[in-house]
PDB file of N, CA and C in Angstrom:
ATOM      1  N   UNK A   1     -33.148  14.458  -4.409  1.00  0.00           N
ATOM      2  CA  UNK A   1     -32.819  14.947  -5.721  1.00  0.00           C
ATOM      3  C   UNK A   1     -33.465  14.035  -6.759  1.00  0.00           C
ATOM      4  N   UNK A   2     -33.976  14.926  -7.783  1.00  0.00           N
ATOM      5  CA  UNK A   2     -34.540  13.756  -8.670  1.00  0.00           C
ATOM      6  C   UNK A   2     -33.695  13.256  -9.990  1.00  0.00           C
ATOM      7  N   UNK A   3     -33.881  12.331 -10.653  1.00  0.00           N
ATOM      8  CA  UNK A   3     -33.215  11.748 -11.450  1.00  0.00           C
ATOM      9  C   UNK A   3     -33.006  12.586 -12.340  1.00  0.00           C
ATOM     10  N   UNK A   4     -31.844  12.162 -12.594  1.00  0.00           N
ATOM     11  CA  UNK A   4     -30.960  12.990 -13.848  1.00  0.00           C
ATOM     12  C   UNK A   4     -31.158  12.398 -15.438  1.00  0.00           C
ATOM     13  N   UNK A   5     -32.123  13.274 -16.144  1.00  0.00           N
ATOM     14  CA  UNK A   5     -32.289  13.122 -18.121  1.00  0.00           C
ATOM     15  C   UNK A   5     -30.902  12.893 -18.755  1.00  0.00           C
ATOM     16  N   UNK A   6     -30.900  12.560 -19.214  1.00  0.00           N
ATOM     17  CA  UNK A   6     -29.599  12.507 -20.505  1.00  0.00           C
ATOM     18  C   UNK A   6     -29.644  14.135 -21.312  1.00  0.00           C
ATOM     19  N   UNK A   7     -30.711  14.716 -21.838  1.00  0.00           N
ATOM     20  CA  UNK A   7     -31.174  15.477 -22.163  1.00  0.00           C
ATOM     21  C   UNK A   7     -30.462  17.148 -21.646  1.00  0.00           C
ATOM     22  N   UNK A   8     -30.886  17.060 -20.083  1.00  0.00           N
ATOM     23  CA  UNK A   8     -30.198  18.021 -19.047  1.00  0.00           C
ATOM     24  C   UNK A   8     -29.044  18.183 -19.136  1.00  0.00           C
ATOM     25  N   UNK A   9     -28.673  16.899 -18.639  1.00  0.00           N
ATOM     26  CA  UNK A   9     -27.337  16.661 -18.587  1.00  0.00           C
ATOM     27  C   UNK A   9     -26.523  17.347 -19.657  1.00  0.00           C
ATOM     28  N   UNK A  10     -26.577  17.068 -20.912  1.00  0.00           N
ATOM     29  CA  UNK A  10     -26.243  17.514 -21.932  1.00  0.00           C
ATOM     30  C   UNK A  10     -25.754  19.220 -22.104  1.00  0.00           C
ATOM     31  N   UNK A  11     -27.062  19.838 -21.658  1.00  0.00           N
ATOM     32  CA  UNK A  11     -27.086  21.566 -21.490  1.00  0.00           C
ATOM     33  C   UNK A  11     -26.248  21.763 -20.651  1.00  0.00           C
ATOM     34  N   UNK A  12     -25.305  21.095 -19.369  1.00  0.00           N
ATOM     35  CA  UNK A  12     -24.504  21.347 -18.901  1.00  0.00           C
ATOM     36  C   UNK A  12     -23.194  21.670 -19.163  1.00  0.00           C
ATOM     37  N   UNK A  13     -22.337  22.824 -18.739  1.00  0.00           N
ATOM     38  CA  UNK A  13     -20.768  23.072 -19.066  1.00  0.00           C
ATOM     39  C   UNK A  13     -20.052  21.995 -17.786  1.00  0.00           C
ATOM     40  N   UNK A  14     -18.713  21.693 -18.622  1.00  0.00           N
ATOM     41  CA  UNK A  14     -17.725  21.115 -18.118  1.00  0.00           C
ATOM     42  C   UNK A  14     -17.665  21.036 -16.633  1.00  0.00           C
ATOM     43  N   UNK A  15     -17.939  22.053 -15.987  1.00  0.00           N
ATOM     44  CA  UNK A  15     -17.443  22.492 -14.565  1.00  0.00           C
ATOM     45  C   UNK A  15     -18.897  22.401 -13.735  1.00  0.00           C
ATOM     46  N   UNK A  16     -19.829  22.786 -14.298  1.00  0.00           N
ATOM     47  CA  UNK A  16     -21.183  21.971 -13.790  1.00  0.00           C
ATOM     48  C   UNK A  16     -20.962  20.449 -14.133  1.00  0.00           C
ATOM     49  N   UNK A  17     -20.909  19.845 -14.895  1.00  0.00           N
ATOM     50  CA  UNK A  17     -21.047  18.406 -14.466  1.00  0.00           C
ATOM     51  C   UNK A  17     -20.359  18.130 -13.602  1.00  0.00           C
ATOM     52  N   UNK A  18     -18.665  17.999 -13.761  1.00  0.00           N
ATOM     53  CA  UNK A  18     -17.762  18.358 -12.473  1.00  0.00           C
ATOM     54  C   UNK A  18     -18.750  18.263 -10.568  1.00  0.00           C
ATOM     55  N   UNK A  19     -19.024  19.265 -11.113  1.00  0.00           N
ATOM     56  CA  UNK A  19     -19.822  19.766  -9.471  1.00  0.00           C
ATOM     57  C   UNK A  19     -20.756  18.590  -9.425  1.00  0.00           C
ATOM     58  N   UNK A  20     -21.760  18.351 -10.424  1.00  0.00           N
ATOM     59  CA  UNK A  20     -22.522  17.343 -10.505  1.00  0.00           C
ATOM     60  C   UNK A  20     -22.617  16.130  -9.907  1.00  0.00           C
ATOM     61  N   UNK A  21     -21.515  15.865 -10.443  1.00  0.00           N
ATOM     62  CA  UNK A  21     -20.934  14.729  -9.859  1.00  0.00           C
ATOM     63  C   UNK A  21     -20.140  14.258  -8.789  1.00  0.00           C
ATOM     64  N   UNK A  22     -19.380  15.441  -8.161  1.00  0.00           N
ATOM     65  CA  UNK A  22     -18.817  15.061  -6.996  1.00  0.00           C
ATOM     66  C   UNK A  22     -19.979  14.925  -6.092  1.00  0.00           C
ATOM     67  N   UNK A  23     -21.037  15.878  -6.171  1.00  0.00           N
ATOM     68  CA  UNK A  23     -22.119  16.320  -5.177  1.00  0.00           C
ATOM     69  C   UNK A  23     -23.198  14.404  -5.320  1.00  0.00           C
ATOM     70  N   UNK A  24     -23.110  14.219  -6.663  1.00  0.00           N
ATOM     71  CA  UNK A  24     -24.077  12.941  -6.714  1.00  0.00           C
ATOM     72  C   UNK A  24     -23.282  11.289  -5.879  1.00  0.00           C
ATOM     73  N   UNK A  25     -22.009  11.447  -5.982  1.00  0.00           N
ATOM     74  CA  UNK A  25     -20.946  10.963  -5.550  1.00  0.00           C
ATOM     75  C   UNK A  25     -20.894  10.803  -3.812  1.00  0.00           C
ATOM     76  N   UNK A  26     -21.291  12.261  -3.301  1.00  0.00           N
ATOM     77  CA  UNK A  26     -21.119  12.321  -1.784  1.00  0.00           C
ATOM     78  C   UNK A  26     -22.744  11.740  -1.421  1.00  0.00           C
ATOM     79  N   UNK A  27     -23.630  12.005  -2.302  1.00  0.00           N
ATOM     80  CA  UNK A  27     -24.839  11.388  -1.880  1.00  0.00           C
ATOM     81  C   UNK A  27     -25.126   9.902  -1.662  1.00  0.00           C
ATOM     82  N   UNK A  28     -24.397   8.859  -3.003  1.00  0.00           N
ATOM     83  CA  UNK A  28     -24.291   7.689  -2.638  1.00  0.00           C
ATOM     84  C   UNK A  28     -23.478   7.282  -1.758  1.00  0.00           C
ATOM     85  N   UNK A  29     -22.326   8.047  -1.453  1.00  0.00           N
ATOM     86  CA  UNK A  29     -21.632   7.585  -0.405  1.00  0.00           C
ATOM     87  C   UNK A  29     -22.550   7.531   0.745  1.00  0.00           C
ATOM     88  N   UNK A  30     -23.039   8.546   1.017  1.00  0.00           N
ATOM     89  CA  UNK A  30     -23.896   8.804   2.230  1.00  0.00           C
ATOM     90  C   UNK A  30     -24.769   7.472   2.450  1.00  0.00           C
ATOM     91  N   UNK A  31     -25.758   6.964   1.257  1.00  0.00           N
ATOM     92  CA  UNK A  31     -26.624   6.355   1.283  1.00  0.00           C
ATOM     93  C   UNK A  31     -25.697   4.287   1.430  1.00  0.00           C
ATOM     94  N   UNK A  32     -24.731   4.487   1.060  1.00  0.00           N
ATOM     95  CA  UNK A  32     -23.610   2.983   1.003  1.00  0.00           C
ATOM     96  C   UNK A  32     -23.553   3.527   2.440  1.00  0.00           C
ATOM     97  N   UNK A  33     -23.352   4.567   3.308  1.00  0.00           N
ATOM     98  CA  UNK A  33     -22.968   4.463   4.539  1.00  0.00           C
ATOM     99  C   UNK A  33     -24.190   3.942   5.676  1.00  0.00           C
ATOM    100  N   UNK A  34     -24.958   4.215   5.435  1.00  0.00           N
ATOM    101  CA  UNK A  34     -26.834   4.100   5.794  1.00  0.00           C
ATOM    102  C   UNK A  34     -26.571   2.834   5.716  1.00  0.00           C
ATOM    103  N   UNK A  35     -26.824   2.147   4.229  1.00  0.00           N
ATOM    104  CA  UNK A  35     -26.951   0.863   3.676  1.00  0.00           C
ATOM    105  C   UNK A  35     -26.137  -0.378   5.094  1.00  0.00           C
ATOM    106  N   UNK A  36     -24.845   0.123   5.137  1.00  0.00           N
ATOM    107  CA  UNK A  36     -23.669  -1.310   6.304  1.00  0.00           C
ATOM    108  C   UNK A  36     -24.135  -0.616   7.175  1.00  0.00           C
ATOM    109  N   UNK A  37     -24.956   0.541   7.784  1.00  0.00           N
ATOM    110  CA  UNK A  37     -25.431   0.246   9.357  1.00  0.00           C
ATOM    111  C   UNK A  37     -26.558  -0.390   9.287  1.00  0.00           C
ATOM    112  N   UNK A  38     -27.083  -0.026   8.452  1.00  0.00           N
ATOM    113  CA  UNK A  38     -28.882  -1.029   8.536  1.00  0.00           C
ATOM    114  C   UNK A  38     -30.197  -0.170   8.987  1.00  0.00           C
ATOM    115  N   UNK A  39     -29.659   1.002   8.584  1.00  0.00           N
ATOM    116  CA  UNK A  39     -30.834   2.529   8.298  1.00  0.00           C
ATOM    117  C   UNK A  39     -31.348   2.710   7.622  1.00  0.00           C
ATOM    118  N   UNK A  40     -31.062   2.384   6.318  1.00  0.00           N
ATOM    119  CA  UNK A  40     -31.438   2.762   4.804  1.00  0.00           C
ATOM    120  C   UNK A  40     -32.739   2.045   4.684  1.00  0.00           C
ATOM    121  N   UNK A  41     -33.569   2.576   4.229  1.00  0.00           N
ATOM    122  CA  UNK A  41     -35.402   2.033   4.622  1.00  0.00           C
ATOM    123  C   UNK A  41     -35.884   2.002   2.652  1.00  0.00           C
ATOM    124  N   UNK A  42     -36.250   3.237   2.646  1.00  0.00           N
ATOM    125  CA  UNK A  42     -36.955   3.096   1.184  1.00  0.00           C
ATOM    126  C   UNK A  42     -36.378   3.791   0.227  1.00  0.00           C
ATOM    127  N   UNK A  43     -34.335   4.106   0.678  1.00  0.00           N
ATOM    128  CA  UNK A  43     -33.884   4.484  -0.592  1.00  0.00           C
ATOM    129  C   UNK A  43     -33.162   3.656  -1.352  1.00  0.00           C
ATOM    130  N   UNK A  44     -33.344   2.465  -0.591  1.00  0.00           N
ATOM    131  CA  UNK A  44     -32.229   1.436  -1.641  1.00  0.00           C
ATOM    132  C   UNK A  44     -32.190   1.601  -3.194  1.00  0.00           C
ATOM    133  N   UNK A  45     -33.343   1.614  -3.562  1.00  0.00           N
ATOM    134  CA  UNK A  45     -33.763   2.220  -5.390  1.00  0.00           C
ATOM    135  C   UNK A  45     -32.820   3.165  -5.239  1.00  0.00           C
ATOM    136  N   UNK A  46     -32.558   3.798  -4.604  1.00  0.00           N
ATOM    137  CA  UNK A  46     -31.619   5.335  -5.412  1.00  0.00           C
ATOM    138  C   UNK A  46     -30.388   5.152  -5.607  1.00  0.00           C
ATOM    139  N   UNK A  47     -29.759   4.234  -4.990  1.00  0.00           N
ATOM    140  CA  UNK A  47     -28.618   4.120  -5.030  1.00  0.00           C
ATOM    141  C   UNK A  47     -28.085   3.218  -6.205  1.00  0.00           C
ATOM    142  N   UNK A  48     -29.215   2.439  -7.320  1.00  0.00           N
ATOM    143  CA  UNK A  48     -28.901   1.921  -8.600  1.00  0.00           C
ATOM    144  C   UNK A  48     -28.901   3.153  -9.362  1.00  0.00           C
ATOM    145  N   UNK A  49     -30.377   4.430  -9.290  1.00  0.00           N
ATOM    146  CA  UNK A  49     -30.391   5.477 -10.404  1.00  0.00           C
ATOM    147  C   UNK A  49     -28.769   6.559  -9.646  1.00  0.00           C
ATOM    148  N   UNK A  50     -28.561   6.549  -8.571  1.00  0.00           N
ATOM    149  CA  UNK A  50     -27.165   7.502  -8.770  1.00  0.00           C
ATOM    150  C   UNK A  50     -25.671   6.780  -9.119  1.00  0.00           C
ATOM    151  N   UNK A  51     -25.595   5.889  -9.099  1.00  0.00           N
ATOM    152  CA  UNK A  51     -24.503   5.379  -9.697  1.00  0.00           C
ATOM    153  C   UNK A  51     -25.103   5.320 -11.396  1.00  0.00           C
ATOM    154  N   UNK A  52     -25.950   4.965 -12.102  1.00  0.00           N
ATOM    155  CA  UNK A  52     -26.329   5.654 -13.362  1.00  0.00           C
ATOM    156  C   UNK A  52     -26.184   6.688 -13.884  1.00  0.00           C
ATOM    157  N   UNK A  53     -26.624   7.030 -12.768  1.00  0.00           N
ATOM    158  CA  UNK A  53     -26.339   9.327 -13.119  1.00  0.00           C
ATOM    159  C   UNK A  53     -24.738   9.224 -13.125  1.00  0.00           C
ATOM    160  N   UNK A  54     -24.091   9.054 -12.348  1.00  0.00           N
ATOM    161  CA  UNK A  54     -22.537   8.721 -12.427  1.00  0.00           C
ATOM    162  C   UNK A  54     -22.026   8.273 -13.909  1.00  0.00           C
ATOM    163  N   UNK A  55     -22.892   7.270 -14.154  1.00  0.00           N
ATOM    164  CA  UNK A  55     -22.165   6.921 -15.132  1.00  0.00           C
ATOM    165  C   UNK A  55     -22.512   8.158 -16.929  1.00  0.00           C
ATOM    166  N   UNK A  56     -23.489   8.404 -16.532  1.00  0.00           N
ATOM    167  CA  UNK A  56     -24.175   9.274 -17.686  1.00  0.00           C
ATOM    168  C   UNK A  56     -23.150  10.807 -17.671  1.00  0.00           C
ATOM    169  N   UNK A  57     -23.070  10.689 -16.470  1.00  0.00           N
ATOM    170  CA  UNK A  57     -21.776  12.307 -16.419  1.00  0.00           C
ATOM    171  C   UNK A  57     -20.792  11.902 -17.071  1.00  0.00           C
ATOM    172  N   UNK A  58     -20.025  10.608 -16.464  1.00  0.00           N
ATOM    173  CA  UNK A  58     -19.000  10.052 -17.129  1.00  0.00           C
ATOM    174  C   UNK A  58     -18.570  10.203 -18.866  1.00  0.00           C
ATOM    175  N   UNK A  59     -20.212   9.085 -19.260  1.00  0.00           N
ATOM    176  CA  UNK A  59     -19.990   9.069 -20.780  1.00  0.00           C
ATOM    177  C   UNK A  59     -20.002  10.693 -21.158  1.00  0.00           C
ATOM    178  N   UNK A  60     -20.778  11.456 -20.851  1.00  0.00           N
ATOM    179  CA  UNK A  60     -20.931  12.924 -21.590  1.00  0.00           C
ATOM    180  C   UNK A  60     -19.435  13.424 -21.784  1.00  0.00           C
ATOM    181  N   UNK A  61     -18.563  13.174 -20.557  1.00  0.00           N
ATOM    182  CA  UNK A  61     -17.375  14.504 -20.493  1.00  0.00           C
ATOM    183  C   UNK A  61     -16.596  13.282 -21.194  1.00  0.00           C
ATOM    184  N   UNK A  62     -16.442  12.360 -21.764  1.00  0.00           N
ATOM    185  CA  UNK A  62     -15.818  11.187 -22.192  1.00  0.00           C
ATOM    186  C   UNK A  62     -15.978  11.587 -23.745  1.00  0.00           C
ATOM    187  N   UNK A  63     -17.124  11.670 -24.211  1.00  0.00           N
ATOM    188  CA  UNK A  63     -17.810  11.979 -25.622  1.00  0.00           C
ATOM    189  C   UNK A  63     -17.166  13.712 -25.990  1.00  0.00           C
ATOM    190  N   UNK A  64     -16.938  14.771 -25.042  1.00  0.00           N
ATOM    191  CA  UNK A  64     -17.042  15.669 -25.310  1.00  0.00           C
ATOM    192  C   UNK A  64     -15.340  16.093 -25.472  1.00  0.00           C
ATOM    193  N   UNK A  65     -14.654  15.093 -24.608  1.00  0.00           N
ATOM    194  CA  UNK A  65     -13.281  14.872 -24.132  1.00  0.00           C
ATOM    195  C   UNK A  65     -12.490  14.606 -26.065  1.00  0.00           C
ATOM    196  N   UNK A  66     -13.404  13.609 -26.622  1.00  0.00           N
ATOM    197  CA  UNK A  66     -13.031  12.641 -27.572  1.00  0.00           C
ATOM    198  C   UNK A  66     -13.414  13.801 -29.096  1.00  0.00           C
ATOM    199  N   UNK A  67     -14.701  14.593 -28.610  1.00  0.00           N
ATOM    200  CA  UNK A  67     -14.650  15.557 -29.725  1.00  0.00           C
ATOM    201  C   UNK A  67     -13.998  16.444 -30.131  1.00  0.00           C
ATOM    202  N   UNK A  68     -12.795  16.652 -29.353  1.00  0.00           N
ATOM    203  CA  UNK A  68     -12.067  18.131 -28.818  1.00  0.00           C
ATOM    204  C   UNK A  68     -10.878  18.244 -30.196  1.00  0.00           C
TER     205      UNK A  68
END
């Protein structure tokens, strides 16, 4: 999956980010699970940009939470 814009993100409804994020959520898990067996080869980089993306969902529904 490729990295997530601020931009995109934005055009998204409530219940898509939602999804967004659980789905970006099960991916780093996956990749933290790789990581403690000692599999994980050339995605270590991804696992700083999806906890980012995490956090960028976060601030949006946080900002949108606060405009209401």
């Amino acid at each position: 999956m490729a990295r997530l814009k601020l931009k995109t993100l934005r055009e998204f409804n409530d219940t898509d980010l939602e999804s967004k994020l659980s789905e970006i959520r099960a991916d780093l898990l996956k990749l933290r699970i790789e990581n403690s067996k000692g599999t994980l080869k050339k995605e270590t980089g991804n696992m700083k940009w999806k906890r980012r993306d995490i956090a960028r969902i976060h601030s949006i529904l946080k900002e949108r939470e606060l405009a209401k």
